[in-house]
PDB file of N, CA and C in Angstrom:
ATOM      1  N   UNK A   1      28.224 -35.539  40.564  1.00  0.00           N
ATOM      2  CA  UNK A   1      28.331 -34.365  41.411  1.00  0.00           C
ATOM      3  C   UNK A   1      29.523 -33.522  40.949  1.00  0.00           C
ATOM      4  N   UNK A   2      28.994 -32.313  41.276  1.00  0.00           N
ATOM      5  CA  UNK A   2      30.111 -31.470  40.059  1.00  0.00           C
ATOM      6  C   UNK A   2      30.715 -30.974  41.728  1.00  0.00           C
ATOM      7  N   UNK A   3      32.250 -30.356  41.616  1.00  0.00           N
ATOM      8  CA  UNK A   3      32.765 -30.023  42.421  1.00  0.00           C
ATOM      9  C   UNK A   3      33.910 -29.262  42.292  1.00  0.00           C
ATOM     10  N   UNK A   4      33.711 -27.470  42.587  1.00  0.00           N
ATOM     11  CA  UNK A   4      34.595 -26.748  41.544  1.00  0.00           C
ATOM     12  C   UNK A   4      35.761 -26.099  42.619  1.00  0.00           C
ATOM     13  N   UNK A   5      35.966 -27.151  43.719  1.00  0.00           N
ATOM     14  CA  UNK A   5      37.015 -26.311  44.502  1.00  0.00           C
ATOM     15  C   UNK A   5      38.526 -26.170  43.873  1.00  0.00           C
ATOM     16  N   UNK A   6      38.618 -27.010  42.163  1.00  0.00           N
ATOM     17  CA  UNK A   6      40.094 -26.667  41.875  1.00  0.00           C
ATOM     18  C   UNK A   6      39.444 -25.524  40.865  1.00  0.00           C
ATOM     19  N   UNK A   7      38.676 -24.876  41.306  1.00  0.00           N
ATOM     20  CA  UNK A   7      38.430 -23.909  40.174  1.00  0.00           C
ATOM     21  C   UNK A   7      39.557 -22.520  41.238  1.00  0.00           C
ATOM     22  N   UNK A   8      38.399 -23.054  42.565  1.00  0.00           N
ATOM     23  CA  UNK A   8      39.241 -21.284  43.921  1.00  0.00           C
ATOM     24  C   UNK A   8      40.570 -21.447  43.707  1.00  0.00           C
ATOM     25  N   UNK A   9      41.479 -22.829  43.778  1.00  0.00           N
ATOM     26  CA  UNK A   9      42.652 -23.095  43.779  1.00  0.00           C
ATOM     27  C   UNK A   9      43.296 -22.395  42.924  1.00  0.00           C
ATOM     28  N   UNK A  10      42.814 -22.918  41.750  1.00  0.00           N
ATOM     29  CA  UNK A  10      43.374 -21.870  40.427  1.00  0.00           C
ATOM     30  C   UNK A  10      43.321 -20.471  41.110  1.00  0.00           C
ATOM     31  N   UNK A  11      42.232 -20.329  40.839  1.00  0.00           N
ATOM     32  CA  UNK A  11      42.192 -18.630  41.004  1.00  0.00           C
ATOM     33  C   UNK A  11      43.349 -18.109  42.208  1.00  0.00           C
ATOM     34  N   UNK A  12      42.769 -18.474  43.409  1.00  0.00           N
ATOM     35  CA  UNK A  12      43.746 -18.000  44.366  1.00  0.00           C
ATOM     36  C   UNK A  12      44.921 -17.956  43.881  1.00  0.00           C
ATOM     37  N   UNK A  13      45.765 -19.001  43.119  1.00  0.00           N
ATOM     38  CA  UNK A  13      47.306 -19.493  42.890  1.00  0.00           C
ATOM     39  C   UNK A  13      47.600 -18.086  41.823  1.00  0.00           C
ATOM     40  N   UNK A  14      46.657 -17.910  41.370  1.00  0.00           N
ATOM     41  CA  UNK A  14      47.478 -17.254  39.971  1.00  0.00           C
ATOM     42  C   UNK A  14      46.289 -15.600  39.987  1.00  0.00           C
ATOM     43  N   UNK A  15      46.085 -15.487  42.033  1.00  0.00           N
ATOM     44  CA  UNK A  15      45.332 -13.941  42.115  1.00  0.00           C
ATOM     45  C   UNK A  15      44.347 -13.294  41.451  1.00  0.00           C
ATOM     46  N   UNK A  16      43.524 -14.280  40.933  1.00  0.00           N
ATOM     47  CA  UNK A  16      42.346 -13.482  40.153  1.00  0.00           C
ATOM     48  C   UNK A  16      41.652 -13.465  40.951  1.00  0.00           C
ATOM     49  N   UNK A  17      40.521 -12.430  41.387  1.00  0.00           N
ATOM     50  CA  UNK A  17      39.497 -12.313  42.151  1.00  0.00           C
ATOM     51  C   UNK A  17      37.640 -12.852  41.031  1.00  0.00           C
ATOM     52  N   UNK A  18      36.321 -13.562  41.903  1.00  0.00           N
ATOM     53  CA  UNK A  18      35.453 -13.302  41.052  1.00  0.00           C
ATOM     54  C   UNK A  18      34.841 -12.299  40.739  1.00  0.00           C
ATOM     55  N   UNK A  19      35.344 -10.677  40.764  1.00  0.00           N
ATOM     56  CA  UNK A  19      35.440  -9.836  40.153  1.00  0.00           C
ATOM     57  C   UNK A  19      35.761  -9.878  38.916  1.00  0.00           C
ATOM     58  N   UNK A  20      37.184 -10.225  38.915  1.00  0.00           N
ATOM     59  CA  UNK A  20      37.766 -10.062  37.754  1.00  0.00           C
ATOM     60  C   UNK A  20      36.992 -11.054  36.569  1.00  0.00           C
ATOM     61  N   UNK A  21      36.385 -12.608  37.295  1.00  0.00           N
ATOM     62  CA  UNK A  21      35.858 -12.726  36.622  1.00  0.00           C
ATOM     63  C   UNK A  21      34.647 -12.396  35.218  1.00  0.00           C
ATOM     64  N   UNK A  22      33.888 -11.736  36.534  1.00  0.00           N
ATOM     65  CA  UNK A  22      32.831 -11.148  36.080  1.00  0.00           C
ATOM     66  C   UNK A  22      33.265  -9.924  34.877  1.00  0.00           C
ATOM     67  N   UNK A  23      34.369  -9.119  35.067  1.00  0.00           N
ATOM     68  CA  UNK A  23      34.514  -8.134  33.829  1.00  0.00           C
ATOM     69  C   UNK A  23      34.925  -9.031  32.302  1.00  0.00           C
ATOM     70  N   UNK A  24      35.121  -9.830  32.756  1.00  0.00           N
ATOM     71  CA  UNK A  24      35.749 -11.098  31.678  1.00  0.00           C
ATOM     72  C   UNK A  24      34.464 -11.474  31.014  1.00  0.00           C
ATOM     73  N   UNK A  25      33.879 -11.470  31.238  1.00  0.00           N
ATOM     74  CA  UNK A  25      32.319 -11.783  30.765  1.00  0.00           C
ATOM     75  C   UNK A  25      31.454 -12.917  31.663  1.00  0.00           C
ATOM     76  N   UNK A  26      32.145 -13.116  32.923  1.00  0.00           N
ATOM     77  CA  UNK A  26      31.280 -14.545  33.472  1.00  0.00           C
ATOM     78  C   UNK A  26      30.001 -13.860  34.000  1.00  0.00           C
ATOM     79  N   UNK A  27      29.107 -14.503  33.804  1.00  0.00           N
ATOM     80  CA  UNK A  27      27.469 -13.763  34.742  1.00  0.00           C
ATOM     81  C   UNK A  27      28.173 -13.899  36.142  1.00  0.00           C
ATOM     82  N   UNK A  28      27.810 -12.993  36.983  1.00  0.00           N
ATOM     83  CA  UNK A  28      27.145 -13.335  38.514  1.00  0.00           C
ATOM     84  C   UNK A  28      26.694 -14.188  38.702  1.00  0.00           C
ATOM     85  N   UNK A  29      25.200 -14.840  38.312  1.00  0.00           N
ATOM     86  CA  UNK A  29      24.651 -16.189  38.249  1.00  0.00           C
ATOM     87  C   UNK A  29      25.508 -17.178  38.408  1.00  0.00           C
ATOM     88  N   UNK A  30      26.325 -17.354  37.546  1.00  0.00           N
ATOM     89  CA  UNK A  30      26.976 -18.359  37.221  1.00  0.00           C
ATOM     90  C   UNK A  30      27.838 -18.211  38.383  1.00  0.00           C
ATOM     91  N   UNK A  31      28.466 -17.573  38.663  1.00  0.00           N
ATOM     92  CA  UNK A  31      29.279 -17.496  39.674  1.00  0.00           C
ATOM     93  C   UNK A  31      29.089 -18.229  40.876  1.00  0.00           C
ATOM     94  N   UNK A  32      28.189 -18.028  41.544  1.00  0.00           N
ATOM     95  CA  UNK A  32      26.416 -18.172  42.156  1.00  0.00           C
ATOM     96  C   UNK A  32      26.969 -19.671  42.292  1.00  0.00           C
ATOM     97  N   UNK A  33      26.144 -20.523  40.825  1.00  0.00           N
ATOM     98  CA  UNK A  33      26.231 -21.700  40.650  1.00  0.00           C
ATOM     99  C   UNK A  33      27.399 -22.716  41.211  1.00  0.00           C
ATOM    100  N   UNK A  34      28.724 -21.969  40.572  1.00  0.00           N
ATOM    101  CA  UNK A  34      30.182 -22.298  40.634  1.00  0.00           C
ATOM    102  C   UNK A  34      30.182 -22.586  42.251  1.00  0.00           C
ATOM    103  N   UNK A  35      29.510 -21.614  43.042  1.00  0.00           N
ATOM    104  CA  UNK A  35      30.481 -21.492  44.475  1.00  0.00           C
ATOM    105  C   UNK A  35      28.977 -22.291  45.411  1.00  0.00           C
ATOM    106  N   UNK A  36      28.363 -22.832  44.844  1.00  0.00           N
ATOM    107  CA  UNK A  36      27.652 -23.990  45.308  1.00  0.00           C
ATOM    108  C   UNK A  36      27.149 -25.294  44.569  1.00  0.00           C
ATOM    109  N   UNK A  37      28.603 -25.862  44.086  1.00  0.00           N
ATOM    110  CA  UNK A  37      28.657 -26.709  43.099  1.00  0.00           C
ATOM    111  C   UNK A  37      27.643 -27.164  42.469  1.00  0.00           C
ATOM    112  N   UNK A  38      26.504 -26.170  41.526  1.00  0.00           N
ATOM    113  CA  UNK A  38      26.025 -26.605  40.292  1.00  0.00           C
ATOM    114  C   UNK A  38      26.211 -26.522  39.111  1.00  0.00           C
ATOM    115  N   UNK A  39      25.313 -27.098  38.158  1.00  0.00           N
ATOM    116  CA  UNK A  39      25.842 -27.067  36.811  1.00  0.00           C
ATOM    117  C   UNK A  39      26.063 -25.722  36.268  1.00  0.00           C
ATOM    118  N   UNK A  40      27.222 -25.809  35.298  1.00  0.00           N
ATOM    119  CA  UNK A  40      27.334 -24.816  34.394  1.00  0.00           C
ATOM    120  C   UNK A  40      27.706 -25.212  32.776  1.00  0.00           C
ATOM    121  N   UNK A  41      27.506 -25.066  32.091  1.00  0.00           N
ATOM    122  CA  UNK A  41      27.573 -25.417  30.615  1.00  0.00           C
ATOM    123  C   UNK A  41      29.211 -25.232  30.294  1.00  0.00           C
ATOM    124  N   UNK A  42      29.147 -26.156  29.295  1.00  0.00           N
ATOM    125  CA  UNK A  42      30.608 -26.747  28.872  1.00  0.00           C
ATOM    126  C   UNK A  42      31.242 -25.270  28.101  1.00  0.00           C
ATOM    127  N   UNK A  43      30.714 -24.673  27.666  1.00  0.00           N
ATOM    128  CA  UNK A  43      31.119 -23.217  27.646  1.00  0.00           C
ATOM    129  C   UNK A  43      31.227 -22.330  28.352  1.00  0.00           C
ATOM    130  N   UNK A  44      30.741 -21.921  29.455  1.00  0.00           N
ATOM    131  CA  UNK A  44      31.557 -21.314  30.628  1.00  0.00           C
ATOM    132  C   UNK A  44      32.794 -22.317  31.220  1.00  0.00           C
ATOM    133  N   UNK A  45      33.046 -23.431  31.535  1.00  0.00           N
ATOM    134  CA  UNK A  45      34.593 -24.003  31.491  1.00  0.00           C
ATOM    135  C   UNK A  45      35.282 -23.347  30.400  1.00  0.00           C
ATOM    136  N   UNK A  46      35.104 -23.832  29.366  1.00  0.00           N
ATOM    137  CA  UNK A  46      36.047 -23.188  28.207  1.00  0.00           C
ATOM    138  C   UNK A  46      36.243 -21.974  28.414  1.00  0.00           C
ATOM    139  N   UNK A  47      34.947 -21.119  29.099  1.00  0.00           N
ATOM    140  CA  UNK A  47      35.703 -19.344  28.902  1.00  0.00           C
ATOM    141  C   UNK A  47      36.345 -19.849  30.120  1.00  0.00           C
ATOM    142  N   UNK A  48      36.419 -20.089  31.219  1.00  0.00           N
ATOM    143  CA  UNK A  48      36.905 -20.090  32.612  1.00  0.00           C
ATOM    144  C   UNK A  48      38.437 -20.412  32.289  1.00  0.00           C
ATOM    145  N   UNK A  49      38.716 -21.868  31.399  1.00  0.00           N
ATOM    146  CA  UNK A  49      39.906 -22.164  30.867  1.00  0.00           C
ATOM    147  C   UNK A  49      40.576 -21.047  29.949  1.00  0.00           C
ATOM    148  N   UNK A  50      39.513 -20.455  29.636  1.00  0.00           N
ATOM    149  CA  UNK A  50      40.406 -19.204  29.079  1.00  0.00           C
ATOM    150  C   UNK A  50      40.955 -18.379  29.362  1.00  0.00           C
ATOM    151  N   UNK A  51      40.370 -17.805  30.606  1.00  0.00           N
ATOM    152  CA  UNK A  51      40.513 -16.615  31.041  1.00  0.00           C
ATOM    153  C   UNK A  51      41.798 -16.881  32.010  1.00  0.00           C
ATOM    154  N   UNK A  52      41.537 -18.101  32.644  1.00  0.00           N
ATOM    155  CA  UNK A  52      42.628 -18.421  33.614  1.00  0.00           C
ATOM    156  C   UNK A  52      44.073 -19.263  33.063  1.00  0.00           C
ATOM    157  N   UNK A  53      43.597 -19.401  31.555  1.00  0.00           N
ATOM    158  CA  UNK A  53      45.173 -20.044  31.120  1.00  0.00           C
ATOM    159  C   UNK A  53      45.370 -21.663  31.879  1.00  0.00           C
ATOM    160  N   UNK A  54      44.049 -22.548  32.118  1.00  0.00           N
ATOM    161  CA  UNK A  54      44.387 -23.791  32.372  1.00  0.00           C
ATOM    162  C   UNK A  54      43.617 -24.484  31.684  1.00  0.00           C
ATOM    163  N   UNK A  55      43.752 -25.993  31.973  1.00  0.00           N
ATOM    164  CA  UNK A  55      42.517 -26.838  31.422  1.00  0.00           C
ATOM    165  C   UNK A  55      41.534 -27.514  32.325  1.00  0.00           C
ATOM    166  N   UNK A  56      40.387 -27.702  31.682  1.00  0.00           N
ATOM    167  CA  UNK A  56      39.474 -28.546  32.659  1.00  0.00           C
ATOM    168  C   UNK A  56      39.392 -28.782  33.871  1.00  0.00           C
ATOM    169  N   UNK A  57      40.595 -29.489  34.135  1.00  0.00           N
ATOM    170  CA  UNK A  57      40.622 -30.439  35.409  1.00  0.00           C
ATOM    171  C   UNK A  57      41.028 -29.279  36.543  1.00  0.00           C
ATOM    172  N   UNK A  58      42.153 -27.989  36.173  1.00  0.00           N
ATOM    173  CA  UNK A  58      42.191 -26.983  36.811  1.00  0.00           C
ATOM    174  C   UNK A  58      40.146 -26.060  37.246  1.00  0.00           C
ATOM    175  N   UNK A  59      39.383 -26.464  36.365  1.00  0.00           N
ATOM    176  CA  UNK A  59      38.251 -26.157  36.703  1.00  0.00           C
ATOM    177  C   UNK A  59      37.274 -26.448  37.433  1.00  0.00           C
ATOM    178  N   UNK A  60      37.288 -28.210  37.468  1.00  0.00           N
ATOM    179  CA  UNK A  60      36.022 -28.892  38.012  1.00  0.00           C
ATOM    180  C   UNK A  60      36.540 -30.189  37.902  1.00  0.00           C
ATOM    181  N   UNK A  61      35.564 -31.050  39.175  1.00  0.00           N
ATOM    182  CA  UNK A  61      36.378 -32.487  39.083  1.00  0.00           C
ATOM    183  C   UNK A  61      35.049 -32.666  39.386  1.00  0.00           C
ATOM    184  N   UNK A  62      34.389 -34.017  38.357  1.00  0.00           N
ATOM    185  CA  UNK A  62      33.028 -34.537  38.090  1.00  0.00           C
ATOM    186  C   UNK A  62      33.563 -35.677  39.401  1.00  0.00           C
ATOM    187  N   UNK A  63      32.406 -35.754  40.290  1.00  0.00           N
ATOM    188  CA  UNK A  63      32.469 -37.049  41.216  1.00  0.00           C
ATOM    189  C   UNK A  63      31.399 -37.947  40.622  1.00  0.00           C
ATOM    190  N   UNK A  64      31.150 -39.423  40.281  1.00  0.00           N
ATOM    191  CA  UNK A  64      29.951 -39.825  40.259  1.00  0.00           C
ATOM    192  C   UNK A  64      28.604 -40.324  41.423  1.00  0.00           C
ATOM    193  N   UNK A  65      27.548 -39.333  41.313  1.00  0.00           N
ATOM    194  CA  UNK A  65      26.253 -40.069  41.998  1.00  0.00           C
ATOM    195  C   UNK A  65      26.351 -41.242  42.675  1.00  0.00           C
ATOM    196  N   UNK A  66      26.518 -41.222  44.151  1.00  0.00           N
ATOM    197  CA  UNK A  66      26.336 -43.038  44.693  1.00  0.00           C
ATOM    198  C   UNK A  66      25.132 -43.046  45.162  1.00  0.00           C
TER     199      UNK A  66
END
């Protein structure tokens, strides 16, 4: 189970809106996905880590399936 609430954290902490995302190049869709924890490809993290200047774990914290 994917779970991207240290993604808002980031954002909130360091004021980016998902606006700003979106001019950055993130789809809407994806956005979408993000803010009802589904998948997104290991390349939108990397741009996400990019854009926001953190790593991974600032993005998403994998829970495992019980």
């Amino acid at each position: 189970m994917y779970n991207y609430n240290p993604l808002w954290a980031t954002m909130a902490e360091k004021s980016i809106s998902t606006y700003y995302l979106i001019q950055q190049g993130i789809d809407a869709r994806t956005i979408n996905n993000l803010k009802h924890n589904q998948s997104v490809t290991v390349l939108t993290i990397e741009k996400l880590c990019n854009i926001l200047d953190c790593n991974g774990e600032d993005i998403v914290e994998i829970k495992p399936d019980r």
